[in-house]
C-alpha atoms as a PDB file:
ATOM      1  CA  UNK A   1      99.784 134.332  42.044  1.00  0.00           C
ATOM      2  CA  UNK A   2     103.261 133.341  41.509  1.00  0.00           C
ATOM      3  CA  UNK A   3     106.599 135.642  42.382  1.00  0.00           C
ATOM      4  CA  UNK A   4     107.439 136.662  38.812  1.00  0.00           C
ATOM      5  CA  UNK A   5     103.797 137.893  37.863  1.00  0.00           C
ATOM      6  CA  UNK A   6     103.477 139.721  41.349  1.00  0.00           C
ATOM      7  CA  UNK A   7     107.190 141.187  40.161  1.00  0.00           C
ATOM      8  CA  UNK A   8     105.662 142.646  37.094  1.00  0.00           C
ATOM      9  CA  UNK A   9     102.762 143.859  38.128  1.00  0.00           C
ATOM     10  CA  UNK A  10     104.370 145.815  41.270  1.00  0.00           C
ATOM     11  CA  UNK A  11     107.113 147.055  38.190  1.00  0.00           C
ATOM     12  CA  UNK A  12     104.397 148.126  35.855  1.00  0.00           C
ATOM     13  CA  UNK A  13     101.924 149.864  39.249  1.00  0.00           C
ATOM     14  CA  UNK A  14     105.938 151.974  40.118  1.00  0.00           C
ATOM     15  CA  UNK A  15     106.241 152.801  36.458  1.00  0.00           C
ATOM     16  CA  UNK A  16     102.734 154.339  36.180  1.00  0.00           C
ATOM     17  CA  UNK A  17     102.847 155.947  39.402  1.00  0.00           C
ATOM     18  CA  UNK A  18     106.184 157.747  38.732  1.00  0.00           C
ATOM     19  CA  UNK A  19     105.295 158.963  35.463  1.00  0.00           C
ATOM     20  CA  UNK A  20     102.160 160.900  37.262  1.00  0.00           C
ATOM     21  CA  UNK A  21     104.822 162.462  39.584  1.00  0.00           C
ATOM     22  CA  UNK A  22     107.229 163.838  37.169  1.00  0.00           C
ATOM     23  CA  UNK A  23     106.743 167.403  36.033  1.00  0.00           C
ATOM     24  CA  UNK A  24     106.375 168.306  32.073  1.00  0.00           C
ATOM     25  CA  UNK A  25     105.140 170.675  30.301  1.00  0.00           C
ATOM     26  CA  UNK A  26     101.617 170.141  28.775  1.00  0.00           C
ATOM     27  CA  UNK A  27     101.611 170.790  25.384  1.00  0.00           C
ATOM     28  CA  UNK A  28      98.374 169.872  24.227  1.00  0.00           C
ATOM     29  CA  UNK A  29      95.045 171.552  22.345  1.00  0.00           C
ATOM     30  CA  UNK A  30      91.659 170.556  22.466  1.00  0.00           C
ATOM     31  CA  UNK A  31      89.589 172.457  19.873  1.00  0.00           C
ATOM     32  CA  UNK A  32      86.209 173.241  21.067  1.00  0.00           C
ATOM     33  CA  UNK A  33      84.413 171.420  18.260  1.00  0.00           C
ATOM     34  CA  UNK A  34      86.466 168.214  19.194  1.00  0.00           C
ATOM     35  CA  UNK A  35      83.892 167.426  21.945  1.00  0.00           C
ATOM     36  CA  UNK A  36      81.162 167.640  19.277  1.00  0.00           C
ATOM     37  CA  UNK A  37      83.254 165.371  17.172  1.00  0.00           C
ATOM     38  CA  UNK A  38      83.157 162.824  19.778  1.00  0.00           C
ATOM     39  CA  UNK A  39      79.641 163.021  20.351  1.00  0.00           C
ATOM     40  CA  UNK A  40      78.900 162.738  16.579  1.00  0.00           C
ATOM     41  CA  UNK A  41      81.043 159.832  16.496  1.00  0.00           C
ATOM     42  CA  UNK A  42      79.409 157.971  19.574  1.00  0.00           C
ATOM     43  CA  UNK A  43      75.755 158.711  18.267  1.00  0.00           C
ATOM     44  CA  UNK A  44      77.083 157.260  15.009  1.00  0.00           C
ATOM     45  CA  UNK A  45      78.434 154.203  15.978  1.00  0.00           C
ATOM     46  CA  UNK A  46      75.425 153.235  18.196  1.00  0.00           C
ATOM     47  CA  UNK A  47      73.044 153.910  15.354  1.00  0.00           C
ATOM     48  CA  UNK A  48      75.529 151.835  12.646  1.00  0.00           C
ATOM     49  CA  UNK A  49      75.577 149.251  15.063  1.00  0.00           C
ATOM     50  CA  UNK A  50      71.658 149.363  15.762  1.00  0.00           C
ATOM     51  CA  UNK A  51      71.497 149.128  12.359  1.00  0.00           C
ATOM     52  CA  UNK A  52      73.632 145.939  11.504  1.00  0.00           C
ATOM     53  CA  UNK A  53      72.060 144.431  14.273  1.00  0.00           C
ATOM     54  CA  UNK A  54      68.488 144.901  13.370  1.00  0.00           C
ATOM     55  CA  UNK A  55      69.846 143.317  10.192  1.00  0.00           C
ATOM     56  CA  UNK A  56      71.316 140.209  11.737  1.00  0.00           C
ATOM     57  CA  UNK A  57      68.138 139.595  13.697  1.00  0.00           C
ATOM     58  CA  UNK A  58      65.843 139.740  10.817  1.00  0.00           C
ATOM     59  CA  UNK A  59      68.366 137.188   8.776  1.00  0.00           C
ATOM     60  CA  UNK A  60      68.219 135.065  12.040  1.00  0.00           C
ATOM     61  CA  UNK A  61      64.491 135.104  12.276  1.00  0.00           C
ATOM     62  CA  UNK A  62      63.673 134.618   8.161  1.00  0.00           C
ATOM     63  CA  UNK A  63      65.854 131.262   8.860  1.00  0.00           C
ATOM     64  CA  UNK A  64      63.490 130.067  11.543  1.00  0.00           C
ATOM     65  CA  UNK A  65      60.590 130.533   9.128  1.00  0.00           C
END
């Protein structure tokens, strides 16, 4: 790995690190249904892509008919 790539990784690994150490106040919410919004969202996207793919498979197999 050369100097200047070894440089900016060991900038961007002191950057990270010191943000974790520096105190702030948190000033974030989490709603309690925003858990089952992420869920709903995850079950959702696996079946719409389930879906589309099921799809592409029978258009790719009609073809070889």
């Amino acid at each position: 790995m050369s100097t200047r790539i070894r440089s900016l990784l060991w900038m961007t690994l002191s950057v990270v690190l010191l943000s974790f150490a520096t105190e702030r106040q948190a000033a974030a919410y989490a709603d309690p249904g925003t858990g089952a919004f992420i869920y709903q969202s995850a079950y959702a996207l696996f079946l719409g892509g389930a879906f589309y793919l099921r799809r592409f498979l029978d258009r790719v197999w009609r073809k070889r008919r």
